[in-house]
Structures are given as C-alpha cells and as structure tokens.
N, C-alpha and C. Protein backbone atom coordinates (compact mmCIF):
# COMPACT_ATOMS: atom_id res chain seq x y z
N UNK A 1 30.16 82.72 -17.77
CA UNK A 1 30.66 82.85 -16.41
C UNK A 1 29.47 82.98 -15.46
N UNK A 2 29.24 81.93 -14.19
CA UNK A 2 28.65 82.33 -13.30
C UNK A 2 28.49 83.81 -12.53
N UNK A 3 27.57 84.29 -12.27
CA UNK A 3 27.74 85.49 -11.48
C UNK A 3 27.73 85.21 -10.07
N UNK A 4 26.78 84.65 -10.42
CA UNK A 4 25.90 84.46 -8.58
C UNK A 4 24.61 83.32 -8.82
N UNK A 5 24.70 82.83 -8.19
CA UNK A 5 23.63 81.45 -7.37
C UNK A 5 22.71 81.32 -6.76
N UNK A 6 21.67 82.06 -7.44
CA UNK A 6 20.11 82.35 -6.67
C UNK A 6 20.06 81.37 -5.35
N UNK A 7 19.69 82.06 -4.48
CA UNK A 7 19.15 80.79 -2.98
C UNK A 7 17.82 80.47 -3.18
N UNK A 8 17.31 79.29 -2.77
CA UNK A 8 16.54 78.46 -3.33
C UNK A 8 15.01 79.94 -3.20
N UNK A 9 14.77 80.13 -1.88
CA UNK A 9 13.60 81.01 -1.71
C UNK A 9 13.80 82.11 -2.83
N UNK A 10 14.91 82.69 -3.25
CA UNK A 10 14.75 84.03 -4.10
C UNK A 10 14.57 83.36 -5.92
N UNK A 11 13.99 81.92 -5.96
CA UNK A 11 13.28 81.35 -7.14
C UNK A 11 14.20 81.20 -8.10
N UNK A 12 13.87 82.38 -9.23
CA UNK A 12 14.20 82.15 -10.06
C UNK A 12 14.12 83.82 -10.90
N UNK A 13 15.37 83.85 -11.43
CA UNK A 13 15.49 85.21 -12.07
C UNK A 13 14.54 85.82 -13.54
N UNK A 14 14.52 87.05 -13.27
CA UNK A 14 13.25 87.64 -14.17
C UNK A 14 13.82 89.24 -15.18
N UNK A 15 13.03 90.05 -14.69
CA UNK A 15 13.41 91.41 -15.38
C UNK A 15 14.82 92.06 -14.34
N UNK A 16 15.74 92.91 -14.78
CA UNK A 16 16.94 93.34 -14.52
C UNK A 16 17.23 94.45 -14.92
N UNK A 17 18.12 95.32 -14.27
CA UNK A 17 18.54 96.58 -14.69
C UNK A 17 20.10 96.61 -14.05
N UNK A 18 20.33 97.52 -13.79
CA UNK A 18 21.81 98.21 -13.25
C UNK A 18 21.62 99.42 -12.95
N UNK A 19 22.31 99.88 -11.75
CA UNK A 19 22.64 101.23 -11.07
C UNK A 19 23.60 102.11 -11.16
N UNK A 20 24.00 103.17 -10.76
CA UNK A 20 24.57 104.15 -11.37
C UNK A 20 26.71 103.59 -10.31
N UNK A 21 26.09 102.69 -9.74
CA UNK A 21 27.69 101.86 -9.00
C UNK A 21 28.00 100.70 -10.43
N UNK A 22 26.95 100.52 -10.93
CA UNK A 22 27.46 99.12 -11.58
C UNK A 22 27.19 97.89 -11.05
N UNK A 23 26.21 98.05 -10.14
CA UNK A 23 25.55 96.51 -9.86
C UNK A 23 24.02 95.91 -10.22
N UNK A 24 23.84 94.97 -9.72
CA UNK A 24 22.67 94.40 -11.02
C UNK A 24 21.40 94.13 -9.96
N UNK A 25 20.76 94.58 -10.59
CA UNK A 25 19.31 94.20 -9.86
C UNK A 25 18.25 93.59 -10.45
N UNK A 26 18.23 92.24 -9.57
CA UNK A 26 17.15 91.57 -10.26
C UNK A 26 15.46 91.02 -10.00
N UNK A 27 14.91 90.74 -10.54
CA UNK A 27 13.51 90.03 -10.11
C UNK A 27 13.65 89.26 -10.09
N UNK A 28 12.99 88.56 -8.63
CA UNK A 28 13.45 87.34 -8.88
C UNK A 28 11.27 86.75 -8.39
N UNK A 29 10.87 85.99 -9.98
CA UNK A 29 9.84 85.84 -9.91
C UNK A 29 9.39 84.59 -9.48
N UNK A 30 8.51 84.29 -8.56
CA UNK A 30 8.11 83.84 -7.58
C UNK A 30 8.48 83.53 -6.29
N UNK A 31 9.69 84.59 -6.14
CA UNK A 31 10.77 84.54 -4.84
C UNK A 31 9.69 85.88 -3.99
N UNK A 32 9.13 86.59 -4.34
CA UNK A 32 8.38 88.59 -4.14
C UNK A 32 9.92 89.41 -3.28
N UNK A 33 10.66 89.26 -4.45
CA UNK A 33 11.69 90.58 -4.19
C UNK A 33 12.53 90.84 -5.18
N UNK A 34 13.38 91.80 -5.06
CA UNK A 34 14.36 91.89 -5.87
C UNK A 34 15.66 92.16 -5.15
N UNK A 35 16.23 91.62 -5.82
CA UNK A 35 17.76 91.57 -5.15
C UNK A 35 19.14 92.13 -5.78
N UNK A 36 19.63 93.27 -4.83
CA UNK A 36 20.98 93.18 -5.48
C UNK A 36 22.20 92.77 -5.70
N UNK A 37 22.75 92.81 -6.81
CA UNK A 37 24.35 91.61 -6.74
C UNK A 37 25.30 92.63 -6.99
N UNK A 38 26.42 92.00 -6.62
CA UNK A 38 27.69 93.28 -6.68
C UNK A 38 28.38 91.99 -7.45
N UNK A 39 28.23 92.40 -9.41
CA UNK A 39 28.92 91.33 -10.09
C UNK A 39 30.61 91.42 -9.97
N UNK A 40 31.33 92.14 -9.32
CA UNK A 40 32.36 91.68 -9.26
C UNK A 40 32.59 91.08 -7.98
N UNK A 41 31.92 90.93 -7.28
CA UNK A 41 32.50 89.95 -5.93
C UNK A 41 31.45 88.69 -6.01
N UNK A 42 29.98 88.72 -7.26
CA UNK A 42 29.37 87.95 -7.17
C UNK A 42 28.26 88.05 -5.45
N UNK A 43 28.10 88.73 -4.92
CA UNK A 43 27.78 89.15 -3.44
C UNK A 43 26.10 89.27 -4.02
N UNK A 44 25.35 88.86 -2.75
CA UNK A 44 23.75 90.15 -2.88
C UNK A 44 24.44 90.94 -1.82
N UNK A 45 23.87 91.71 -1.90
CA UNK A 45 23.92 93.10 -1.39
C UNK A 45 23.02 93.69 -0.44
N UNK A 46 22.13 93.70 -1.25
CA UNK A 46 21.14 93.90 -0.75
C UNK A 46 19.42 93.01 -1.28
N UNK A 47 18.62 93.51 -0.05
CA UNK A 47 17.10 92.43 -0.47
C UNK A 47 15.97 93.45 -0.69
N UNK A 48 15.51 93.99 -1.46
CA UNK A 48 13.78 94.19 -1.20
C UNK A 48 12.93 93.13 -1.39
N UNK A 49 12.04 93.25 -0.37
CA UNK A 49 10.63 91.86 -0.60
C UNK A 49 9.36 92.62 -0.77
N UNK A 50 8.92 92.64 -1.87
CA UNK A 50 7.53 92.96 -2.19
C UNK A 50 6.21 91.91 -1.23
N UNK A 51 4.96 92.54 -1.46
CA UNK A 51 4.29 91.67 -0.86
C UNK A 51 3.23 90.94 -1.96
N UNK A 52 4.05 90.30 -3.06
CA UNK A 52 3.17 89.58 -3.89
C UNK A 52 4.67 88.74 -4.57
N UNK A 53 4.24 87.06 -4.80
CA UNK A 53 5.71 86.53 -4.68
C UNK A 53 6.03 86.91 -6.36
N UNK A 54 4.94 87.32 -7.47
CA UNK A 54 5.63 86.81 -8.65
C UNK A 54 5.79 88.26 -9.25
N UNK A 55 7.04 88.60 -9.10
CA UNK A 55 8.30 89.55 -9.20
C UNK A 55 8.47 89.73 -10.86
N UNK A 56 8.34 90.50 -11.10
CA UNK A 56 8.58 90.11 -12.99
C UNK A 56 9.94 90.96 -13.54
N UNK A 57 9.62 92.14 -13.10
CA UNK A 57 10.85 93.21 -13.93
C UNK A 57 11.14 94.50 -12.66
N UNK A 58 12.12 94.75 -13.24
CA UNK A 58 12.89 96.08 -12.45
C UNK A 58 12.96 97.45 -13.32
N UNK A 59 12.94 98.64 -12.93
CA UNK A 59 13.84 99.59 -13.78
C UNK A 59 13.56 100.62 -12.84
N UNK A 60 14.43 102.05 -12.89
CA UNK A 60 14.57 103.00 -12.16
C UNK A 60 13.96 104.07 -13.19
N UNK A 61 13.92 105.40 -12.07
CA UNK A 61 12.51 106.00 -13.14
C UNK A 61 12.91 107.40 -12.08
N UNK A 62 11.84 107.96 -12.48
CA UNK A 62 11.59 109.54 -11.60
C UNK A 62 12.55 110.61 -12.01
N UNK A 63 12.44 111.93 -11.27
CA UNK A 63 13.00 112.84 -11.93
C UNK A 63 14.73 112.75 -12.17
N UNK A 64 14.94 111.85 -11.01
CA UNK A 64 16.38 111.77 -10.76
C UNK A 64 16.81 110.26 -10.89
N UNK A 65 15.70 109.31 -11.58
CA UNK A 65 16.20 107.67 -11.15
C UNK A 65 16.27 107.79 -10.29
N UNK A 66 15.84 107.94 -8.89
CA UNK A 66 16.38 107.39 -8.01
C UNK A 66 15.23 106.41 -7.02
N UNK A 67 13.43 106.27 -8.07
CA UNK A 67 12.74 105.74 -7.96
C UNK A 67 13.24 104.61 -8.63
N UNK A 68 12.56 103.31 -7.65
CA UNK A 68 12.34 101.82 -8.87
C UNK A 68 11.29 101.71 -9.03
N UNK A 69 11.00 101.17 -9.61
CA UNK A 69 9.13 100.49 -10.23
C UNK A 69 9.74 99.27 -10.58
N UNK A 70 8.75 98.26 -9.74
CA UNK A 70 8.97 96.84 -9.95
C UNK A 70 7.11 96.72 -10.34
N UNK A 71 7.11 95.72 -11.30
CA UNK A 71 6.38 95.06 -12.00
C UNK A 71 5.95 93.78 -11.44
N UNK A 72 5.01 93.32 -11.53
CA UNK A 72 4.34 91.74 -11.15
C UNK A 72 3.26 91.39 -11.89
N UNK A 73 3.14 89.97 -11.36
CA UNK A 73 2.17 89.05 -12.40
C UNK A 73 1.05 88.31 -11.31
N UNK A 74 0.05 88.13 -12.44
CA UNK A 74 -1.01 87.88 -11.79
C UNK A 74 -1.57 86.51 -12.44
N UNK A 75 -1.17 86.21 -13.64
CA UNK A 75 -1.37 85.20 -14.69
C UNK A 75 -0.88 83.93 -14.42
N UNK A 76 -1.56 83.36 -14.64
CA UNK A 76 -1.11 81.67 -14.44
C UNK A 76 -1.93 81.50 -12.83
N UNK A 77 -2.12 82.53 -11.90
CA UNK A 77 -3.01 81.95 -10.32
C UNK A 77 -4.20 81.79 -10.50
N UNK A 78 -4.43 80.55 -9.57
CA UNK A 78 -6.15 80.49 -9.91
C UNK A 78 -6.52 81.40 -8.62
N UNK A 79 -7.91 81.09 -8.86
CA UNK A 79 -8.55 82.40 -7.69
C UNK A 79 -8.39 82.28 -6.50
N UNK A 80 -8.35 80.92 -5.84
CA UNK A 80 -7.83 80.95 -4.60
C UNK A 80 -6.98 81.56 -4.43
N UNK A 81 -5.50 81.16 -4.87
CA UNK A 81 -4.31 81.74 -5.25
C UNK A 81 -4.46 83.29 -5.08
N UNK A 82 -5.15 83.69 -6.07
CA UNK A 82 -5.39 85.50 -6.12
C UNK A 82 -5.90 86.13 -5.09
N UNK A 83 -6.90 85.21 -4.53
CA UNK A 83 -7.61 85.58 -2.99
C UNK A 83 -6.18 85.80 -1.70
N UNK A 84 -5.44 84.87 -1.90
CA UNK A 84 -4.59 84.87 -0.97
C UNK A 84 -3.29 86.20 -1.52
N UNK A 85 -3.11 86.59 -2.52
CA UNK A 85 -2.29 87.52 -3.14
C UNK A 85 -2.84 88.65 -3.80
N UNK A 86 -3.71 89.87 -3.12
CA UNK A 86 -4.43 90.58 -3.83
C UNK A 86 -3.49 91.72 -4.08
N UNK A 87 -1.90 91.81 -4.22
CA UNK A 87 -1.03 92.79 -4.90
C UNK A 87 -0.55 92.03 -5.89
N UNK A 88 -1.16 90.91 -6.33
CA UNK A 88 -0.44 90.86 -7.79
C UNK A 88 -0.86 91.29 -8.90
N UNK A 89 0.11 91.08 -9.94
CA UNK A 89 -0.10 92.26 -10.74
C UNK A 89 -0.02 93.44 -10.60
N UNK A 90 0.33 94.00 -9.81
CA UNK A 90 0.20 95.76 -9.14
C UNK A 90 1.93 95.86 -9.72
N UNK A 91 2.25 97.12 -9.70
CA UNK A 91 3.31 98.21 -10.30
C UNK A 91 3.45 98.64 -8.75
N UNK A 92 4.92 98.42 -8.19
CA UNK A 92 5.13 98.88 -6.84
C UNK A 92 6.26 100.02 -7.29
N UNK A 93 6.51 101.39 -6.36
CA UNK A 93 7.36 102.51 -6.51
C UNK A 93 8.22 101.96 -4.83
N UNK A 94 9.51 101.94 -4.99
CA UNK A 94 10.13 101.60 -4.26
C UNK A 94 11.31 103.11 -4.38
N UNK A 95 11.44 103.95 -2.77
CA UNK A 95 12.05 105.05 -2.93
C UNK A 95 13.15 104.46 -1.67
N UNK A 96 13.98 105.46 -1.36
CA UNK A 96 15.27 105.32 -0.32
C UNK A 96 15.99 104.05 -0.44
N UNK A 97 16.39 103.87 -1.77
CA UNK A 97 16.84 102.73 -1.72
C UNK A 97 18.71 103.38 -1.36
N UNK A 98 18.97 104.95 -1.69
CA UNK A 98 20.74 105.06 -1.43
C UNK A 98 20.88 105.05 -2.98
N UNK A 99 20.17 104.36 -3.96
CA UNK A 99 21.34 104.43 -5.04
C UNK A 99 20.35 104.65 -6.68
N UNK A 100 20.90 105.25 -7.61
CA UNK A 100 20.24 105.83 -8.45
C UNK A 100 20.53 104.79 -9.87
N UNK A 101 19.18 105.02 -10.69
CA UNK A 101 19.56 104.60 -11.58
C UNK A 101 20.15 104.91 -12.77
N UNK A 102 20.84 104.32 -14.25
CA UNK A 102 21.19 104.83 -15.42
C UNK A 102 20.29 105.45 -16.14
N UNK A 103 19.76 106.61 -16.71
CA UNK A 103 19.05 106.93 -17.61
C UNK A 103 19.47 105.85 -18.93
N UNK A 104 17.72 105.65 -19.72
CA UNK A 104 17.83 104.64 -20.96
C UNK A 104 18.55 105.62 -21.88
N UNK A 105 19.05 104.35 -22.75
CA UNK A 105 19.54 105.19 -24.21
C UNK A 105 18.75 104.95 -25.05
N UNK A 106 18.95 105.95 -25.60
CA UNK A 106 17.87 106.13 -26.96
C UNK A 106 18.64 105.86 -28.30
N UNK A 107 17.86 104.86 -29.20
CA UNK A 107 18.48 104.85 -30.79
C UNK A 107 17.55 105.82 -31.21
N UNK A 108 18.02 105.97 -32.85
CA UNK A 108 17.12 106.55 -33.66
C UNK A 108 16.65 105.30 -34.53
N UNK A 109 15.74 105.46 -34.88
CA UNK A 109 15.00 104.36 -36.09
C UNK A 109 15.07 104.44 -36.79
C-alpha cells in the first residue's frame, strides 16, 4: 500500500522512526530535511530542513525523547561539493518539535 508520494524536492526516502501519536518521520536524503507523514490520512504534516541536503536517518533520544538527532552524509561529494556544504556529515539535535518519541525495545540475545 502506498502511504504517501515524496514531492520531487524532498528526493528520496532514507532513515525513519515514529512518534509517540503514531506518525512517521522520515529522511529524506538529498532533499536536507525530514518530514512528517500522518500514515492514516497519508498527509506531511510537518517539514524540518537541515542545512546540508544529504539527510540519512532519524531517531528521538534525550531524557524524555523529546530530542531528534538526525544524521547526514558526506560520502560520495567531491570537494567542491563539500566546500559548498560544510554541515555534512554532522549529527544535528533538533528540540521543540511538540512531539515525543517511542523509547527502543530491547531483545535479549
């Protein structure tokens, strides 16, 4: 089943998580944001735009989840490229977003 239909600028989808509503947040790598979808109406929701375009992964973190840490890439640019993008690769903390994340589950091994 389709969810939702990336728009051409938000690229192409990457690392993902979910929030404590039940909607999905994604990277979208070489779009520099992440976006949220509300999978039952199929909707974004909402936009963050980082300032480096290649977006890799999502997850929520801090004492309460209610931090994100988004991830990026630096691999595959040549140096021009890198000259013009000197936050890639960098680990961004994104706070006030309104909404918290799931704590991971743990197996045993």
């Amino acid at each position: 089943k389709l969810l939702y239909h990336l728009e051409k600028e938000e690229q192409m989808p990457d690392g993902m998580c979910i929030d404590t509503e039940g909607k999905l947040w994604v990277a979208c790598i070489d779009g520099g944001r992440v976006i949220r979808i509300d999978p039952e109406t199929g909707k974004r929701i909402q936009t963050v735009r980082l300032p480096t375009p290649r977006i890799t992964s999502c997850c929520f973190g801090g004492k309460d989840y209610s931090e994100m840490y988004v991830t990026s890439a630096y691999d595959g640019l040549d140096e021009a490229t890198l000259a013009k993008e000197p936050h890639a690769g960098e680990i961004f903390k994104i706070t006030g977003l309104g909404v918290k994340g799931i704590p991971q589950n743990f197996y045993a091994a």
